[in-house]
C-alpha atoms as a PDB file:
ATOM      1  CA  UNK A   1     118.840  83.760 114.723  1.00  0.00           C
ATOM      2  CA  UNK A   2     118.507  83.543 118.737  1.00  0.00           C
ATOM      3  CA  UNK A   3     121.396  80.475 118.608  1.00  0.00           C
ATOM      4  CA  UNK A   4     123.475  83.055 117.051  1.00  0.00           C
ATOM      5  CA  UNK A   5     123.084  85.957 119.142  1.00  0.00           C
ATOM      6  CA  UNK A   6     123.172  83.369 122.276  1.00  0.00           C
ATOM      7  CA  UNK A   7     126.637  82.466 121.017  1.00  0.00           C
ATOM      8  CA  UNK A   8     127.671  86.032 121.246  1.00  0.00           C
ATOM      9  CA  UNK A   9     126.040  86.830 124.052  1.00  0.00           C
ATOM     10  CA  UNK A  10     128.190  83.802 125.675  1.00  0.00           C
ATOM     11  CA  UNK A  11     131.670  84.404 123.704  1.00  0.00           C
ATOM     12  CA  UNK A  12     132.446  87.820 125.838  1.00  0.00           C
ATOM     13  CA  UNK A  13     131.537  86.194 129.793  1.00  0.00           C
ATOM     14  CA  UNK A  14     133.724  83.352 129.119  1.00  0.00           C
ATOM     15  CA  UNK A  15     136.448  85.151 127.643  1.00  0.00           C
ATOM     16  CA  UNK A  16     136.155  87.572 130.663  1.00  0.00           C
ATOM     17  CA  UNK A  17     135.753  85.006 133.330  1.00  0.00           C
ATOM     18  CA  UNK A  18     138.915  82.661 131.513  1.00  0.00           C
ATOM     19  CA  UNK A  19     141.183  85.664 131.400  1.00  0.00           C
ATOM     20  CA  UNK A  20     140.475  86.919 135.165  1.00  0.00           C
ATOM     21  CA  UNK A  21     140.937  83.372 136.406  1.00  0.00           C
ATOM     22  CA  UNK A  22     144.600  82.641 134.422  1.00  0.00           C
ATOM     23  CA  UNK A  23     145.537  85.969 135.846  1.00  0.00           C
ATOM     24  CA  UNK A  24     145.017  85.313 138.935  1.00  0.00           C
ATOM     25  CA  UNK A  25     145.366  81.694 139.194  1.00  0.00           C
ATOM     26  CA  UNK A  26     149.303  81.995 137.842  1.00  0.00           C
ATOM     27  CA  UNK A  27     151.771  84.839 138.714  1.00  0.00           C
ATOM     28  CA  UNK A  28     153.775  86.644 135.871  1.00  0.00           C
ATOM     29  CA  UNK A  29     156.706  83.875 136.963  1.00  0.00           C
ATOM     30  CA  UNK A  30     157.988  81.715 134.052  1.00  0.00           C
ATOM     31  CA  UNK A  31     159.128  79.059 136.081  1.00  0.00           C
ATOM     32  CA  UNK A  32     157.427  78.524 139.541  1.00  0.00           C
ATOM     33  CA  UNK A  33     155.835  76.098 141.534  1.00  0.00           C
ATOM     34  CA  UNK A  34     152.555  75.353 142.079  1.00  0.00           C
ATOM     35  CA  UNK A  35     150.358  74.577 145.616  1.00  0.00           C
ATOM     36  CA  UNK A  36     147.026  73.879 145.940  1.00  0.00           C
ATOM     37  CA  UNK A  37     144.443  74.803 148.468  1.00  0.00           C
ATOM     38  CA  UNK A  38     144.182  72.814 151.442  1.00  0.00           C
ATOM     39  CA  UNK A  39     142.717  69.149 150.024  1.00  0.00           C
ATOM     40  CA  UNK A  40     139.032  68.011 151.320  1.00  0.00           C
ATOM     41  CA  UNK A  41     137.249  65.085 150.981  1.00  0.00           C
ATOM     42  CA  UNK A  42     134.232  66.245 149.156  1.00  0.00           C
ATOM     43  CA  UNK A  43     134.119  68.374 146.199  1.00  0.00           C
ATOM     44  CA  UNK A  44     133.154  71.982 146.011  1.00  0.00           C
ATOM     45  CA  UNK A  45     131.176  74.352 144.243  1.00  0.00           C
ATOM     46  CA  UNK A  46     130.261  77.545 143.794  1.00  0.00           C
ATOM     47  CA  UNK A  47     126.661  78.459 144.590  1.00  0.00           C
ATOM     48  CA  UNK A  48     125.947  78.484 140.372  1.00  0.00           C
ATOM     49  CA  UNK A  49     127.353  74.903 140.137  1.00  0.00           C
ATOM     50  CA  UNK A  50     124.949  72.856 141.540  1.00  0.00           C
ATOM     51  CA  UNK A  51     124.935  69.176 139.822  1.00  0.00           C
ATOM     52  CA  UNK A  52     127.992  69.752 138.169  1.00  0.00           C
ATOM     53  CA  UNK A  53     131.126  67.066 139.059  1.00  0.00           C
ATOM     54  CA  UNK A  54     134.186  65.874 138.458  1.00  0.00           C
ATOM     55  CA  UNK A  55     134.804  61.814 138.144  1.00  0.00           C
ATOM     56  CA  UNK A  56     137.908  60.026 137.277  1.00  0.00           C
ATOM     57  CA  UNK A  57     140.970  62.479 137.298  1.00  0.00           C
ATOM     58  CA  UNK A  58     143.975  61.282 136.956  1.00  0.00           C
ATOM     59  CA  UNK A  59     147.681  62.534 134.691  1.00  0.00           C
ATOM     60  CA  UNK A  60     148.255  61.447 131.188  1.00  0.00           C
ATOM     61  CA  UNK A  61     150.479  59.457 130.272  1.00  0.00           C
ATOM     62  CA  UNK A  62     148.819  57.524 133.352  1.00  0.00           C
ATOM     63  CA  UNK A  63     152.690  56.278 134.330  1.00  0.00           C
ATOM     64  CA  UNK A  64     154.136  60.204 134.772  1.00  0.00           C
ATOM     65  CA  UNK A  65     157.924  60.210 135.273  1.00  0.00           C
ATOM     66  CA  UNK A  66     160.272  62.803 136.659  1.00  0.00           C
ATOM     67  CA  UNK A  67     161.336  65.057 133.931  1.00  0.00           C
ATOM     68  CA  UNK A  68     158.332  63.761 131.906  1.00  0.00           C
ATOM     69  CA  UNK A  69     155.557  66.711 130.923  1.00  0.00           C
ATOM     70  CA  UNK A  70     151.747  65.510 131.099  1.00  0.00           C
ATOM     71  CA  UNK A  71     148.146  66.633 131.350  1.00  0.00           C
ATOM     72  CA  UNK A  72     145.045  66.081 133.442  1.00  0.00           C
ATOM     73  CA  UNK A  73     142.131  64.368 132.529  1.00  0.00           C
ATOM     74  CA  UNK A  74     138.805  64.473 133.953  1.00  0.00           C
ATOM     75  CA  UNK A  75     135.460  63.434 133.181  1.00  0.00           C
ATOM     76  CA  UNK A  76     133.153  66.595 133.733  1.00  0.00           C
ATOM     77  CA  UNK A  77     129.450  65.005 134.650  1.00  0.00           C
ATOM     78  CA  UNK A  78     126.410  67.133 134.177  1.00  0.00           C
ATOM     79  CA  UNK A  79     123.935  66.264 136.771  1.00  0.00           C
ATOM     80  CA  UNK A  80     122.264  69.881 137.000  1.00  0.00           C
ATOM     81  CA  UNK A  81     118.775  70.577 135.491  1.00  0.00           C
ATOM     82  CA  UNK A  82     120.306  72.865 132.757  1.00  0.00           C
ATOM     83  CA  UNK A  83     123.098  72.409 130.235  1.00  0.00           C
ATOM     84  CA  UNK A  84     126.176  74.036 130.964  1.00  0.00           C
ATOM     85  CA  UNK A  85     129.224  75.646 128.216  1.00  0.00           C
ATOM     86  CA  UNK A  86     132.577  74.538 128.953  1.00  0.00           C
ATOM     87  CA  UNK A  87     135.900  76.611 126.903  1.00  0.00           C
ATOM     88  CA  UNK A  88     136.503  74.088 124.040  1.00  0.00           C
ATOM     89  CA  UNK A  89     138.853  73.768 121.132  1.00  0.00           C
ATOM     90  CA  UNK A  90     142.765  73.191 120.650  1.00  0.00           C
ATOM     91  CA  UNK A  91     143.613  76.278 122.705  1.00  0.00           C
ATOM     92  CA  UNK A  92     140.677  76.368 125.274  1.00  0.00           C
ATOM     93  CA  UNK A  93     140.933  74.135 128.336  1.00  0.00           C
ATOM     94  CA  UNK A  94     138.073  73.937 131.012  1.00  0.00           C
ATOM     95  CA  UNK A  95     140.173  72.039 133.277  1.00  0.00           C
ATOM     96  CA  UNK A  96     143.040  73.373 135.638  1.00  0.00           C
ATOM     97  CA  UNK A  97     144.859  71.438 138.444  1.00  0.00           C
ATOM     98  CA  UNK A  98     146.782  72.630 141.303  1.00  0.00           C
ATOM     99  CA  UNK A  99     149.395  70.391 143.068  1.00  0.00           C
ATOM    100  CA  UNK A 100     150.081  70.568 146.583  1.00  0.00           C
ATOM    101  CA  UNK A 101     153.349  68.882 147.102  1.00  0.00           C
ATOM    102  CA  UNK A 102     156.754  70.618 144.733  1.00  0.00           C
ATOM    103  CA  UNK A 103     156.677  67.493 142.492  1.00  0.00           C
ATOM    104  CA  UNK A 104     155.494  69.677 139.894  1.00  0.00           C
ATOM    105  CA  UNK A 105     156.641  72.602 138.262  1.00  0.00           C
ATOM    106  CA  UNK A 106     154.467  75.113 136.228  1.00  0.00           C
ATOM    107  CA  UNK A 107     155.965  76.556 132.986  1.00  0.00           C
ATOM    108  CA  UNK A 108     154.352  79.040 130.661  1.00  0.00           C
ATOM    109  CA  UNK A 109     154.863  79.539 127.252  1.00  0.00           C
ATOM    110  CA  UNK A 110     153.441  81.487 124.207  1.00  0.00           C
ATOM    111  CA  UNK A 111     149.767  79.726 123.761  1.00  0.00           C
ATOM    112  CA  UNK A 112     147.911  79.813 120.805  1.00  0.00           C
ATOM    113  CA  UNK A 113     144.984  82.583 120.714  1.00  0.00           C
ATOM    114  CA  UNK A 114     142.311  81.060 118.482  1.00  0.00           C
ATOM    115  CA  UNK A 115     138.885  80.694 119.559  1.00  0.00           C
ATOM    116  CA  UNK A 116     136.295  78.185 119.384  1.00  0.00           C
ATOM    117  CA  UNK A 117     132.281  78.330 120.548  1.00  0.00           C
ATOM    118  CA  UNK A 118     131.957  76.344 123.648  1.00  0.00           C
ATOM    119  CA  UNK A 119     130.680  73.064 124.052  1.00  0.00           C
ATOM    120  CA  UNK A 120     127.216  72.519 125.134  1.00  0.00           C
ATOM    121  CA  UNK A 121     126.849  69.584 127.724  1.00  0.00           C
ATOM    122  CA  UNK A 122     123.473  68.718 128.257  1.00  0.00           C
ATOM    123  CA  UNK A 123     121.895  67.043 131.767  1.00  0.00           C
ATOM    124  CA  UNK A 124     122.670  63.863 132.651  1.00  0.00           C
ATOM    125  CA  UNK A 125     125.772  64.447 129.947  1.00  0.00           C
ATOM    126  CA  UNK A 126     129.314  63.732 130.536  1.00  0.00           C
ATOM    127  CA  UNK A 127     132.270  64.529 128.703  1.00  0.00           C
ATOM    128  CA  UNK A 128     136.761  64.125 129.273  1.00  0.00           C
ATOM    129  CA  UNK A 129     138.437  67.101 129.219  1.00  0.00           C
ATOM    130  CA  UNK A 130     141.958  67.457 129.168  1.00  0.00           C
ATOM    131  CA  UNK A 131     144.250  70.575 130.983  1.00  0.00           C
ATOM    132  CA  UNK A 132     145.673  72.305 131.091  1.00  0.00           C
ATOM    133  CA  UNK A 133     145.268  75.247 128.154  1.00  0.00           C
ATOM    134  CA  UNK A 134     147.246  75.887 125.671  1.00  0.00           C
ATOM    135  CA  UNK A 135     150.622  77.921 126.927  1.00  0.00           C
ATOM    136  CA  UNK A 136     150.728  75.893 129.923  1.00  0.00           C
ATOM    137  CA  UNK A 137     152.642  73.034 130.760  1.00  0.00           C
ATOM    138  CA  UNK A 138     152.810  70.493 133.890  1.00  0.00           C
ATOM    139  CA  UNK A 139     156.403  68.691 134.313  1.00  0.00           C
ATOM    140  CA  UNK A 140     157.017  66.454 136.586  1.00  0.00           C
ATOM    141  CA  UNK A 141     159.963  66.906 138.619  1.00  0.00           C
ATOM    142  CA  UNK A 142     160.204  64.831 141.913  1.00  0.00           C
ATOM    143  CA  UNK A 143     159.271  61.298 142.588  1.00  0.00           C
ATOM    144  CA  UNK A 144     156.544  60.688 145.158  1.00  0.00           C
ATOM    145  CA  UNK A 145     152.737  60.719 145.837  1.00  0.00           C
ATOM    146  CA  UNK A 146     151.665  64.024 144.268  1.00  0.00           C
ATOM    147  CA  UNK A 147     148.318  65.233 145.956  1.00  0.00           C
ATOM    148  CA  UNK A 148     146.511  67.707 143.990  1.00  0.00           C
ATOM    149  CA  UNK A 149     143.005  69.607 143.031  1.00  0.00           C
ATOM    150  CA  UNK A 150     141.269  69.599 139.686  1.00  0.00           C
ATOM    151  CA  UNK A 151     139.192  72.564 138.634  1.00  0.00           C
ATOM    152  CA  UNK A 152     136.682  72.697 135.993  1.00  0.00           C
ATOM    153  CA  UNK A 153     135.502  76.109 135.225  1.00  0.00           C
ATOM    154  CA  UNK A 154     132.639  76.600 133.189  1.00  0.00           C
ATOM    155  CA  UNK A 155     129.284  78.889 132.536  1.00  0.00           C
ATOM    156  CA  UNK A 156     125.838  77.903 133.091  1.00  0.00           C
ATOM    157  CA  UNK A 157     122.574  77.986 130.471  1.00  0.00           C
ATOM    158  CA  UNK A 158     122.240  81.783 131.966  1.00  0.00           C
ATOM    159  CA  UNK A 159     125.603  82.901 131.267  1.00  0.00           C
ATOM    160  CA  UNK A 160     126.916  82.686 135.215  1.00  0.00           C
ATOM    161  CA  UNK A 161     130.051  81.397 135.872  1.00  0.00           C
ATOM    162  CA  UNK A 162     130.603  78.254 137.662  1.00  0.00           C
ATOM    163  CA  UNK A 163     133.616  75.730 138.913  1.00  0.00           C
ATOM    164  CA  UNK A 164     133.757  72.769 140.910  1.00  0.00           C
ATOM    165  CA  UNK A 165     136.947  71.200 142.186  1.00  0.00           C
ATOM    166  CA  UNK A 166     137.255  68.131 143.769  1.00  0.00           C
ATOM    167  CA  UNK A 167     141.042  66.264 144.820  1.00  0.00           C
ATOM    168  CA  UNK A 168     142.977  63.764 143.369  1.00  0.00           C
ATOM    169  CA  UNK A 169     146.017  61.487 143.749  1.00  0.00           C
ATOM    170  CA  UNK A 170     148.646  60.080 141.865  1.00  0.00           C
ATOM    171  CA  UNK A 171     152.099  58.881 141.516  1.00  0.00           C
ATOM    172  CA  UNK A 172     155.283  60.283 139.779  1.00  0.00           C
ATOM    173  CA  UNK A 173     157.934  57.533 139.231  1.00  0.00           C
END
């Protein structure tokens, strides 16, 4: 019976926290271009994210072409003394990346609006987790090196929310 109520005591924060953060992460634009924060060579977090980081980001397909669309993988790693929820499911994505150069444009579309619980990752857990949500699409529009930032939002065991971001690198042909 506590599970349960747990689960609904989680559902409404990370609904909250995911809607405040796509509204103010993306303008009302349909078609824009994204730019990151300035890149740094360690990865941050936010005073509730201790232990929590990001490992292995890179775009899928891993050979991204101009005019192709992709995604962003990441492996989040739990190395914090307390599990932490990340947004799950087929519309639910954790994992948000911002790139600095205009290689990459942003589009939004109509996303799908069903919910699922969020997954539990234990300590010393890791999981992949792909970006971004559903209703947003990365396309690649300019060769080059494409510097960007991965973010991982998530909540901890108490219900606070937490992110870490940490840079990455690749290529678009």
């Amino acid at each position: 019976m506590q599970f349960c109520k747990l689960k609904q005591d989680i559902k409404l924060p990370l609904l909250v926290t995911l809607i405040t953060i796509t509204i103010l992460s993306f303008s009302l634009d349909q078609n824009r271009y994204a730019y990151s924060q300035s890149l740094k060579p360690n990865s941050t977090t936010n005073a509730t994210g201790s232990g929590v980081d990001l490992k292995d980001t890179h775009p899928s397909p891993a050979n991204v072409k101009t005019g192709s669309k992709f995604e962003i993988l990441s492996t989040v790693v739990n190395n914090s003394p307390d599990k932490i929820l990340l947004p799950a499911g087929l519309c639910d994505s954790p994992l948000t990346a911002f790139f600095k150069s205009n290689n990459v444009v942003i589009r939004h579309t109509q996303g799908c609006t069903a919910t699922s619980p969020p997954f539990e990752l234990n300590p010393g857990q890791e999981v992949t987790v792909a970006g971004p949500a559903s209703g947003t699409i990365y396309q690649a529009i300019k060769a080059g090196k494409t510097p960007a930032t991965a973010t991982v939002y998530y909540l901890t065991e108490n219900g606070q929310p937490g992110n870490v971001t940490k840079p990455f690198v690749f290529t678009i042909n």
